[in-house]
C-alpha atoms as a PDB file:
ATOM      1  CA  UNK A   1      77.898  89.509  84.229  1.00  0.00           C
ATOM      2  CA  UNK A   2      81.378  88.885  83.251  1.00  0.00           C
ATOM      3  CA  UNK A   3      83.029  85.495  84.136  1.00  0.00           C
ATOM      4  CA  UNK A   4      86.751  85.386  84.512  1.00  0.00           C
ATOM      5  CA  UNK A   5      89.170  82.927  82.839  1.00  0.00           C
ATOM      6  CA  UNK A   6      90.774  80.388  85.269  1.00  0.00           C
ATOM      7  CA  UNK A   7      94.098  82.129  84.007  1.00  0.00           C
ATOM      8  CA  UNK A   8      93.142  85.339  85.082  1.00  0.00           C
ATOM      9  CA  UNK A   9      91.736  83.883  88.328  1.00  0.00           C
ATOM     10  CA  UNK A  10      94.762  82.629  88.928  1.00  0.00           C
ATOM     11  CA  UNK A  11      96.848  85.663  88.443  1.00  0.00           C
ATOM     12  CA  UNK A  12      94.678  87.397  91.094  1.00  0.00           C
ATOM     13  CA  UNK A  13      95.874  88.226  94.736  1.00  0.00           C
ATOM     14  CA  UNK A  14      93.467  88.325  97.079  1.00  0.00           C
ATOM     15  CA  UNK A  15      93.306  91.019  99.388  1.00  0.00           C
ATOM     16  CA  UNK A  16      95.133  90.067 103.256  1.00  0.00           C
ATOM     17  CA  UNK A  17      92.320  89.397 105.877  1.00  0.00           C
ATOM     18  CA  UNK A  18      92.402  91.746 108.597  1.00  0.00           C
ATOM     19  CA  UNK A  19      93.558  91.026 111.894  1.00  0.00           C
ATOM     20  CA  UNK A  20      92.087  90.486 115.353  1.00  0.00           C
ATOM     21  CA  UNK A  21      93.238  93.184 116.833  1.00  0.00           C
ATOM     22  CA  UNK A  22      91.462  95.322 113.795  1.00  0.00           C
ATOM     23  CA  UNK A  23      88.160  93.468 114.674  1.00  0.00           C
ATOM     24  CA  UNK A  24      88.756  93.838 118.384  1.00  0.00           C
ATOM     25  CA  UNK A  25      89.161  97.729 118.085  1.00  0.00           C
ATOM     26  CA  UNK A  26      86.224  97.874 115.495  1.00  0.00           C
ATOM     27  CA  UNK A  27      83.953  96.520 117.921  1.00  0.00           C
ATOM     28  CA  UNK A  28      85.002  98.627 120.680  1.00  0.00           C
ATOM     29  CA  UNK A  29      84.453 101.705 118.730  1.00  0.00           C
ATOM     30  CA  UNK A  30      80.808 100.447 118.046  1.00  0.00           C
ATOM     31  CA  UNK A  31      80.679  99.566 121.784  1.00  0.00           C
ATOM     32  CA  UNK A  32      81.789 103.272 122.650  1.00  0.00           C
ATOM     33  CA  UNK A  33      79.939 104.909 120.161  1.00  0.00           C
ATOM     34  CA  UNK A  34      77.635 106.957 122.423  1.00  0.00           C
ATOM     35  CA  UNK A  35      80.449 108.241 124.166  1.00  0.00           C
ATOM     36  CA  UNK A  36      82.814 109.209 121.118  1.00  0.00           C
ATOM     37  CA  UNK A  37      80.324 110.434 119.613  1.00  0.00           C
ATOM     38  CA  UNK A  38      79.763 112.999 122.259  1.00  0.00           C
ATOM     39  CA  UNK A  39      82.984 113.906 122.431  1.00  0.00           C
ATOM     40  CA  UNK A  40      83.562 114.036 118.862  1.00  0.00           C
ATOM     41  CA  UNK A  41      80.745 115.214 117.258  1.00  0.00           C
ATOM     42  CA  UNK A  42      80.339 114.974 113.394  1.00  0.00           C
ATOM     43  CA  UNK A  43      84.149 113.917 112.995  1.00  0.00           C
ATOM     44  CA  UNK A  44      86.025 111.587 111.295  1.00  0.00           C
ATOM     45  CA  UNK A  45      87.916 108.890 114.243  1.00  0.00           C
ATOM     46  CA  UNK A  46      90.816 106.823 114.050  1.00  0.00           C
ATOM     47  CA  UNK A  47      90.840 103.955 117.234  1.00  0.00           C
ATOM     48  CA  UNK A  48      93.459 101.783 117.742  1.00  0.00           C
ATOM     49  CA  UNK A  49      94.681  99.884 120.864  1.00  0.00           C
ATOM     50  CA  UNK A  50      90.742 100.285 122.604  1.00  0.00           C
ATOM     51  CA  UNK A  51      90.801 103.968 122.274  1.00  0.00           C
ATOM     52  CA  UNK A  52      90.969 107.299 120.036  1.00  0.00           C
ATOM     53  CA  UNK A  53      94.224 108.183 118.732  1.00  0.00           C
ATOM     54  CA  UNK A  54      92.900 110.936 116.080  1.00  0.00           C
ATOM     55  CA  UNK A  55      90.115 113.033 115.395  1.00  0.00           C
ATOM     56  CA  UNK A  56      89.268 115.366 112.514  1.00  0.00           C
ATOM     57  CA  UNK A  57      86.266 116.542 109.601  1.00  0.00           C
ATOM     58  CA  UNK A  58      88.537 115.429 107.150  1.00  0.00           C
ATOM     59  CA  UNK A  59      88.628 111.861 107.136  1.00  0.00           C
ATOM     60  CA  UNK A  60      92.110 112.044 105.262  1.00  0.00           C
ATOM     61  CA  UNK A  61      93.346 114.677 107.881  1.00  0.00           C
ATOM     62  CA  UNK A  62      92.659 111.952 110.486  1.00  0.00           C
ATOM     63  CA  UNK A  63      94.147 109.014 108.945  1.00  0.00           C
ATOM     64  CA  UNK A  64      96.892 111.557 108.262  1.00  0.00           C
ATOM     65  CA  UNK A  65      97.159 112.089 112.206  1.00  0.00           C
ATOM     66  CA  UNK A  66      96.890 108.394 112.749  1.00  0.00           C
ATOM     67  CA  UNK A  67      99.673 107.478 110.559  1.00  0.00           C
ATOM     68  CA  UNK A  68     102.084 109.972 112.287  1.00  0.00           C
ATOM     69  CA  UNK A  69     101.809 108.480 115.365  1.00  0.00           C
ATOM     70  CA  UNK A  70     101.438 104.742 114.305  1.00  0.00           C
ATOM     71  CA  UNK A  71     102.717 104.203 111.609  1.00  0.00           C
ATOM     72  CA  UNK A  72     101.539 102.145 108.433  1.00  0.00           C
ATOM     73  CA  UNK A  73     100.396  99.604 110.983  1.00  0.00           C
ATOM     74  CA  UNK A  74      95.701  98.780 110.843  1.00  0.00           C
ATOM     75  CA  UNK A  75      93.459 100.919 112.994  1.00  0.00           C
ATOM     76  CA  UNK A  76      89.835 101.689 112.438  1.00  0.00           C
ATOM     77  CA  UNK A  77      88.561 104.487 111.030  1.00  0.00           C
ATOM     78  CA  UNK A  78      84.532 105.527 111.384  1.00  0.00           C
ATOM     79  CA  UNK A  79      82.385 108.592 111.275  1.00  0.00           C
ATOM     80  CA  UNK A  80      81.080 109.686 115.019  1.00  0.00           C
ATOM     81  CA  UNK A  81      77.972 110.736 113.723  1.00  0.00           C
ATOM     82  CA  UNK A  82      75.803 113.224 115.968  1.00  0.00           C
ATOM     83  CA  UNK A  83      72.179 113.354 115.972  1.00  0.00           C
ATOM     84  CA  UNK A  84      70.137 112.638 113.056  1.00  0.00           C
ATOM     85  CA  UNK A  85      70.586 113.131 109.352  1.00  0.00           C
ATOM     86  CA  UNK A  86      68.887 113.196 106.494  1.00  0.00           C
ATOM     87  CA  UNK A  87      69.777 112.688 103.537  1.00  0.00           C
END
């Protein structure tokens, strides 16, 4: 396994934590799933603010949708799996 030199450590950014508000919606979706799932079936999801703001098959399409209406600002963004699959 490669080790990194403590100059090129310390030229690394690390990536920004994410916020409350993303773990707050995250666990809402999970807490919801049943019921998006449902009503989504097999589609990509986009929540922010506690609910659904998008829904598509293409996960890009959604986060597409998502971004028109919100901006560049963080929402979550899960697959509302229906049934069982396997793979």
């Amino acid at each position: 396994m490669p080790v990194l030199s403590m100059e090129k450590a310390s030229n690394m950014t690390l990536p920004s934590p994410v916020s409350k508000e993303y773990w707050e919606n995250s666990e809402w979706a999970y807490e919801h799933m049943k019921e998006i799932s449902a009503k989504y079936p097999n589609q990509w999801v986009v929540v922010f603010d506690k609910k659904v703001i998008a829904a598509s098959r293409s996960g890009s399409e959604a986060e597409r949708i998502a971004k028109e209406k919100i901006g560049s600002r963080e929402f979550v963004i899960l697959f509302a799996e229906k049934g069982i699959r396997v793979y």
